[in-house]
N, C-alpha and C. Protein backbone atom coordinates (compact mmCIF):
# COMPACT_ATOMS: atom_id res chain seq x y z
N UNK A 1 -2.59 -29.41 7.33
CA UNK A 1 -3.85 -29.10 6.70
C UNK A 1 -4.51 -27.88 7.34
N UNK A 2 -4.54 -27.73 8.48
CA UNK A 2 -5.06 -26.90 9.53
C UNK A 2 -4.67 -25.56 9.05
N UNK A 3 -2.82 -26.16 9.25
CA UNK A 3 -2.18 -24.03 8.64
C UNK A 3 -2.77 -24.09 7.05
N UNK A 4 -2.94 -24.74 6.42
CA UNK A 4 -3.21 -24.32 4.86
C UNK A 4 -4.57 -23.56 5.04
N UNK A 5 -5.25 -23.98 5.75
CA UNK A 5 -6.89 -23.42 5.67
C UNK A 5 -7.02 -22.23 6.62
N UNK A 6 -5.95 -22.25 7.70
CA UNK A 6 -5.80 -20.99 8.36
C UNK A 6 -5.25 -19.84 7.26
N UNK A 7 -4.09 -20.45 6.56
CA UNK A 7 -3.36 -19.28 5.53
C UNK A 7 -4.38 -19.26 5.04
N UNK A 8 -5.25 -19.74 4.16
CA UNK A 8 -6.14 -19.69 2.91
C UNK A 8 -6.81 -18.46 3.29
N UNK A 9 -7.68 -18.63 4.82
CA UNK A 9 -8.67 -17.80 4.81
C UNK A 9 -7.91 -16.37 5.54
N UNK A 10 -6.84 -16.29 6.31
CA UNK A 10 -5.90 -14.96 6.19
C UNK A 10 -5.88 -14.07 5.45
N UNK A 11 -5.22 -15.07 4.06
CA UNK A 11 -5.05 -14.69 2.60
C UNK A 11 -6.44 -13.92 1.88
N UNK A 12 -7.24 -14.54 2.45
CA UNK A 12 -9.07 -14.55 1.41
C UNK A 12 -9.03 -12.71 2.53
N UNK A 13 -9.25 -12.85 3.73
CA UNK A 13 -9.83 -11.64 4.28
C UNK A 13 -9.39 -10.91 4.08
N UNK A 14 -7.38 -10.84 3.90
CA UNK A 14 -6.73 -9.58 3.75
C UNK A 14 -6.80 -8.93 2.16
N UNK A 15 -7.16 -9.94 1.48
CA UNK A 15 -7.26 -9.52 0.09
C UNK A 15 -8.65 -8.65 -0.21
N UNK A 16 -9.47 -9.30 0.59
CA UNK A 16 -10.84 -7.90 0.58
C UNK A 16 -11.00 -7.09 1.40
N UNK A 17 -10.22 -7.19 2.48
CA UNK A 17 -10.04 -6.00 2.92
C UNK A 17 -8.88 -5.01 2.41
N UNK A 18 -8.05 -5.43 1.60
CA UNK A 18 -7.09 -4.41 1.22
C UNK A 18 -8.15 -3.78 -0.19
N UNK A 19 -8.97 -4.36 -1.11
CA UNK A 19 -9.52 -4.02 -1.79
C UNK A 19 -10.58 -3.06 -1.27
N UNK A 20 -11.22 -3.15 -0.32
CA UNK A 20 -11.97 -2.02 -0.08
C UNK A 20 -11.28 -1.10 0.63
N UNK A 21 -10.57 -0.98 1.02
CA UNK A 21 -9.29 0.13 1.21
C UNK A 21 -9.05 0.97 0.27
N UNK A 22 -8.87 0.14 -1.09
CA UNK A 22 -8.75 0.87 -2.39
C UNK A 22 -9.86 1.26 -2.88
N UNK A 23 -10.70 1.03 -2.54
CA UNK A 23 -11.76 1.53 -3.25
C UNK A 23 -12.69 2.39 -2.43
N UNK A 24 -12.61 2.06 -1.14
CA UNK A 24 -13.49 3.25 -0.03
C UNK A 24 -13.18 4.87 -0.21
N UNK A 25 -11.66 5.08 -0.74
CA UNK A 25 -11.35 6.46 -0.75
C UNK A 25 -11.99 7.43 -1.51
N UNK A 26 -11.58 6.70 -2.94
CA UNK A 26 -12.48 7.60 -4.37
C UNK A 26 -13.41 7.20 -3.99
N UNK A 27 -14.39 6.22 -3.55
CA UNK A 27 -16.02 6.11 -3.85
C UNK A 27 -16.13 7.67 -2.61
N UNK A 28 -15.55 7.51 -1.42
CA UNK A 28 -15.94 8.80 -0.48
C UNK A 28 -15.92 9.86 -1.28
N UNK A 29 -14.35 10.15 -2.33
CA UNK A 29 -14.50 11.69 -2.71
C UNK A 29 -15.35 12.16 -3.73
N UNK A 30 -15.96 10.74 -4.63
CA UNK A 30 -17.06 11.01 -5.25
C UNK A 30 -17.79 11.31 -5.07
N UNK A 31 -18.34 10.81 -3.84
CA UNK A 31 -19.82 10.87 -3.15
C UNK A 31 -19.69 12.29 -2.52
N UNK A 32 -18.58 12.94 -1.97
CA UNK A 32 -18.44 14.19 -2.08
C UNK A 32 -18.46 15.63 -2.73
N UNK A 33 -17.75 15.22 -3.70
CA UNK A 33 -17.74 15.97 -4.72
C UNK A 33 -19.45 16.36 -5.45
N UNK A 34 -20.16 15.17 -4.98
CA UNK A 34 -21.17 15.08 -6.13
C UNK A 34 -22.13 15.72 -4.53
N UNK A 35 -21.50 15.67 -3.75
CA UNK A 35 -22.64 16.01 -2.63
C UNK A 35 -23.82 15.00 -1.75
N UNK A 36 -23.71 13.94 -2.26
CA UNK A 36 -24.46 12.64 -1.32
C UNK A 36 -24.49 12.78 -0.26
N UNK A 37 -25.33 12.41 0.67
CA UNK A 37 -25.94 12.68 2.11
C UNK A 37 -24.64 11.66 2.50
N UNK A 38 -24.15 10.49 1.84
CA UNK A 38 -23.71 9.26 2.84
C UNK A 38 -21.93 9.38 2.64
N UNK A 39 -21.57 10.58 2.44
CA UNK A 39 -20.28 11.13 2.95
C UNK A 39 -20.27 10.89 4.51
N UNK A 40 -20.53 11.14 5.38
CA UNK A 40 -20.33 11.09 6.74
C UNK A 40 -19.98 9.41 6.76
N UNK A 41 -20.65 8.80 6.44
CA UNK A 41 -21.35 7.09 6.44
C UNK A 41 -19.67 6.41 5.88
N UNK A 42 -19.24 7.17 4.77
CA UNK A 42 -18.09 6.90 3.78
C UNK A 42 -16.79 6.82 4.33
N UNK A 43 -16.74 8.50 5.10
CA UNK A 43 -15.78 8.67 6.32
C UNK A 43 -15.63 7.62 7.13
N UNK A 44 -16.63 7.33 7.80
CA UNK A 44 -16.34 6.52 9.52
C UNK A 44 -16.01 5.19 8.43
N UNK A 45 -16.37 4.55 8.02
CA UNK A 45 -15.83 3.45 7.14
C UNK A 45 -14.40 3.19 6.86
N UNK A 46 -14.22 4.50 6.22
CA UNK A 46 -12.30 4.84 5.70
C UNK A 46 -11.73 4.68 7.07
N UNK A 47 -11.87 5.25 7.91
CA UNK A 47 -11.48 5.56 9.50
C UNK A 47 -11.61 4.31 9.86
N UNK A 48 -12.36 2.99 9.86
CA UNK A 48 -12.38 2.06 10.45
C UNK A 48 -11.52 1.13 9.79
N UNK A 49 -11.59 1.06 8.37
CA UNK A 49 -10.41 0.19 7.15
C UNK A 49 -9.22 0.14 7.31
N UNK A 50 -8.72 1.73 7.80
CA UNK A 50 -7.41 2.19 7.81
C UNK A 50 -6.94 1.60 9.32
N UNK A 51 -7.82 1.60 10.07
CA UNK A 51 -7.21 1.46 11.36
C UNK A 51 -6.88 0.18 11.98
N UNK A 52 -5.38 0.01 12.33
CA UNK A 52 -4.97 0.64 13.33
C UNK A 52 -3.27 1.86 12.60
N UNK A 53 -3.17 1.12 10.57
CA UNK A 53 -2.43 1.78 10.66
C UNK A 53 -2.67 3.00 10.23
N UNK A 54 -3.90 4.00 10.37
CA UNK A 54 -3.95 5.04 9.39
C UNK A 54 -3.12 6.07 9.62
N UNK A 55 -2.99 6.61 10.62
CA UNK A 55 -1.69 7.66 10.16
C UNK A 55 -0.14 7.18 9.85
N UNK A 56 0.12 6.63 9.42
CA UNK A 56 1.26 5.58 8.69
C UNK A 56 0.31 5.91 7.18
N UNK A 57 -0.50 5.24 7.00
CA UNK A 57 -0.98 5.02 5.82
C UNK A 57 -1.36 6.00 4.76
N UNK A 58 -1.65 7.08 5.86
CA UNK A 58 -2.38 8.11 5.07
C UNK A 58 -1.44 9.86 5.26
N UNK A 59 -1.07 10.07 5.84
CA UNK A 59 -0.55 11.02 6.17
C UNK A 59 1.14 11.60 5.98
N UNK A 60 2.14 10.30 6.19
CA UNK A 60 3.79 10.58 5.74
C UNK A 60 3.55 9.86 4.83
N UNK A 61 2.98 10.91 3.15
CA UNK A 61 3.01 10.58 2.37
C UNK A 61 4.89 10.18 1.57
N UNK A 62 5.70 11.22 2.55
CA UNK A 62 7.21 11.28 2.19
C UNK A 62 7.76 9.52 2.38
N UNK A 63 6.87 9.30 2.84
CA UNK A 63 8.03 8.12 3.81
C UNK A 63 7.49 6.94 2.50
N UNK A 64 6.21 6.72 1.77
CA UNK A 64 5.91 6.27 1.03
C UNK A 64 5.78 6.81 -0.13
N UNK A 65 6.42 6.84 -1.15
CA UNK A 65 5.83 8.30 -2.14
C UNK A 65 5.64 7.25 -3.28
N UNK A 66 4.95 7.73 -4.28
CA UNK A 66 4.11 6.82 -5.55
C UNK A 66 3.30 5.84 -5.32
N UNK A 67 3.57 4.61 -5.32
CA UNK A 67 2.70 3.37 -5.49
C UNK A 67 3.18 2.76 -4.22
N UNK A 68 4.50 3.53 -3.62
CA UNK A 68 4.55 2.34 -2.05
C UNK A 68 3.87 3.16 -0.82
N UNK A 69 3.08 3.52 -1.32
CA UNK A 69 1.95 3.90 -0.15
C UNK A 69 1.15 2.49 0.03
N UNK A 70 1.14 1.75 -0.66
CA UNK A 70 0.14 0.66 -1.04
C UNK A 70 1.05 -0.26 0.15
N UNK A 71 2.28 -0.09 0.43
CA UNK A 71 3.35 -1.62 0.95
C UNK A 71 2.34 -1.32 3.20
N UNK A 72 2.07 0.08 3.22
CA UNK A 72 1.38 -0.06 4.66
C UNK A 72 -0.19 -0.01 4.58
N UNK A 73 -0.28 -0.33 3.62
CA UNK A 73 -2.01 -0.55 3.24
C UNK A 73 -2.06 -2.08 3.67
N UNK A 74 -0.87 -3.02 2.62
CA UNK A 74 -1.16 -3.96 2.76
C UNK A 74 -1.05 -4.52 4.18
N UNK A 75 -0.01 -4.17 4.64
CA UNK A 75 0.70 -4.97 6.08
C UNK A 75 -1.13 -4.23 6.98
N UNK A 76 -1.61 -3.70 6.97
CA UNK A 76 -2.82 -3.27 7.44
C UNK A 76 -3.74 -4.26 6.78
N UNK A 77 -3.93 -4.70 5.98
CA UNK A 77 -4.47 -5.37 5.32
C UNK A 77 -4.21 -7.30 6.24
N UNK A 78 -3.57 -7.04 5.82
CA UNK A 78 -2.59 -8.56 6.69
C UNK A 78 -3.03 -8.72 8.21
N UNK A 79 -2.68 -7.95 8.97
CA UNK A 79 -3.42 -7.42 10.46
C UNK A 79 -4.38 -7.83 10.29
N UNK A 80 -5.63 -7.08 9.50
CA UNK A 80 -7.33 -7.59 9.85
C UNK A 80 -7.35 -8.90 9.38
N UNK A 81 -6.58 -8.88 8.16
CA UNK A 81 -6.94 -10.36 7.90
C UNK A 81 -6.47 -11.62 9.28
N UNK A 82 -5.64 -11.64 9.50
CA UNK A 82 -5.24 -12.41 10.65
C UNK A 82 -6.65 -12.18 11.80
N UNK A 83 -6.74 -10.99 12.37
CA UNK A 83 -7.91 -10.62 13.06
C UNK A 83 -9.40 -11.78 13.14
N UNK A 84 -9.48 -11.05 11.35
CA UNK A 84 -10.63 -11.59 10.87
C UNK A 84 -11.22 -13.15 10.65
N UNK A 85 -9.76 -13.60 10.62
CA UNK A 85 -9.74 -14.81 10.55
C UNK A 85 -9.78 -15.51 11.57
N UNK A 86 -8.72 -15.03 12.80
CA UNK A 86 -8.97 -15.59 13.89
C UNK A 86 -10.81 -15.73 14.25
N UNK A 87 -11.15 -14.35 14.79
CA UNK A 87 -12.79 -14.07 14.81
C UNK A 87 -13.49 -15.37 14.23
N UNK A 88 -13.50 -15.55 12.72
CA UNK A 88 -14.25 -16.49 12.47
C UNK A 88 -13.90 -17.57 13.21
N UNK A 89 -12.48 -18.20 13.35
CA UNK A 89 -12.17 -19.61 13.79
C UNK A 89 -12.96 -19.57 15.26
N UNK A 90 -12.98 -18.38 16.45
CA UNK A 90 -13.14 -18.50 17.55
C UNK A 90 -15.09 -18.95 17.73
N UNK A 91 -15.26 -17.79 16.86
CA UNK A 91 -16.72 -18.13 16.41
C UNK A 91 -17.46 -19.50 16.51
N UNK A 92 -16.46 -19.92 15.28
CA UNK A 92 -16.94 -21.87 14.45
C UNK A 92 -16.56 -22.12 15.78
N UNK A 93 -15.72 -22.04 16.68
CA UNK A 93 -15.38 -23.47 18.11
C UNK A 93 -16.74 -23.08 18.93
N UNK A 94 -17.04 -21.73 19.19
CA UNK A 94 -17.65 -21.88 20.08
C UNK A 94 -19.17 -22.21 19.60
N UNK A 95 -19.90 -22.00 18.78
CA UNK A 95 -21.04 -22.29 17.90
C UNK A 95 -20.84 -23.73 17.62
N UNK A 96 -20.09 -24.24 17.60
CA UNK A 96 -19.93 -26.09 17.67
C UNK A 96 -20.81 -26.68 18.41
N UNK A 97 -21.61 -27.20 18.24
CA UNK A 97 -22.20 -28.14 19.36
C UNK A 97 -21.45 -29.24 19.83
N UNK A 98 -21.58 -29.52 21.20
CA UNK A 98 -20.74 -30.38 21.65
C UNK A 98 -20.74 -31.85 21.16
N UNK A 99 -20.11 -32.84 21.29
CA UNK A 99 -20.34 -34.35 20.57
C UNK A 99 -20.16 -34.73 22.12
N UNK A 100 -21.21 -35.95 21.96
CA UNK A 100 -21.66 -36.83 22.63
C UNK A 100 -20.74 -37.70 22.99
N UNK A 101 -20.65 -38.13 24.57
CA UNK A 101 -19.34 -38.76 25.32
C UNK A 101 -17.77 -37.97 24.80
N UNK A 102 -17.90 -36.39 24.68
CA UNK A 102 -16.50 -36.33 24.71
C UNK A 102 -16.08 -35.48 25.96
C-alpha cells in the first residue's frame, strides 16, 4: 500500500513538473518577444525546471532530434518527482505529532 501511494505521488509530481517544463519555454519566449519586465523571472525558473539535466536537455539537440528531446525532459522530470516526493514524505514524518506512550 505504502509503494502504491509512494508511486502515486512520484507519478503526480513528475507529471507537473514535466508539464511546466513544457510550457515554461514558449511562455519565456513570449514574454520576450512581446518585451515583459518578467523575462528575467521566466529565465531563472527554466534554469531551475531543467536542472540537474539541462545541458543534456537543452543543448545536444543532435543526440535527441524531433520529439525525443522530450525522452531527457522526462527522466528529469522523474528525478524531481522522486525528490519532490520524498520532501513531502520527510516533511509529513517530521510535522507528525508524536502519539502518546510510543
Amino acid at each position: 500500500m505504502k509503494r502504491a501511494r509512494l508511486l502515486t505521488a512520484v507519478l503526480k509530481w513528475a507529471a507537473i513538473h514535466f508539464l511546466a517544463c513544457i510550457l515554461i519555454v514558449p511562455a519565456t519566449l513570449k514574454a520576450g518577444a512581446a518585451g515583459f519586465g518578467i523575462v528575467g523571472l521566466l529565465t531563472v525558473l527554466t534554469r531551475i525546471l531543467y536542472f540537474p539535466v539541462l545541458g543534456l536537455a537543452l543543448y545536444p539537440r543532435h543526440w535527441f532530434p524531433g520529439h525525443w528531446i522530450y525522452v531527457p525532459i522526462a527522466f528529469n522530470s522523474l528525478v524531481w518527482g522522486v525528490g519532490l516526493a520524498a520532501a513531502v514524505g520527510i516533511t509529513r514524518r517530521l510535522l507528525r505529532k508524536p502519539q502518546p506512550g510510543a
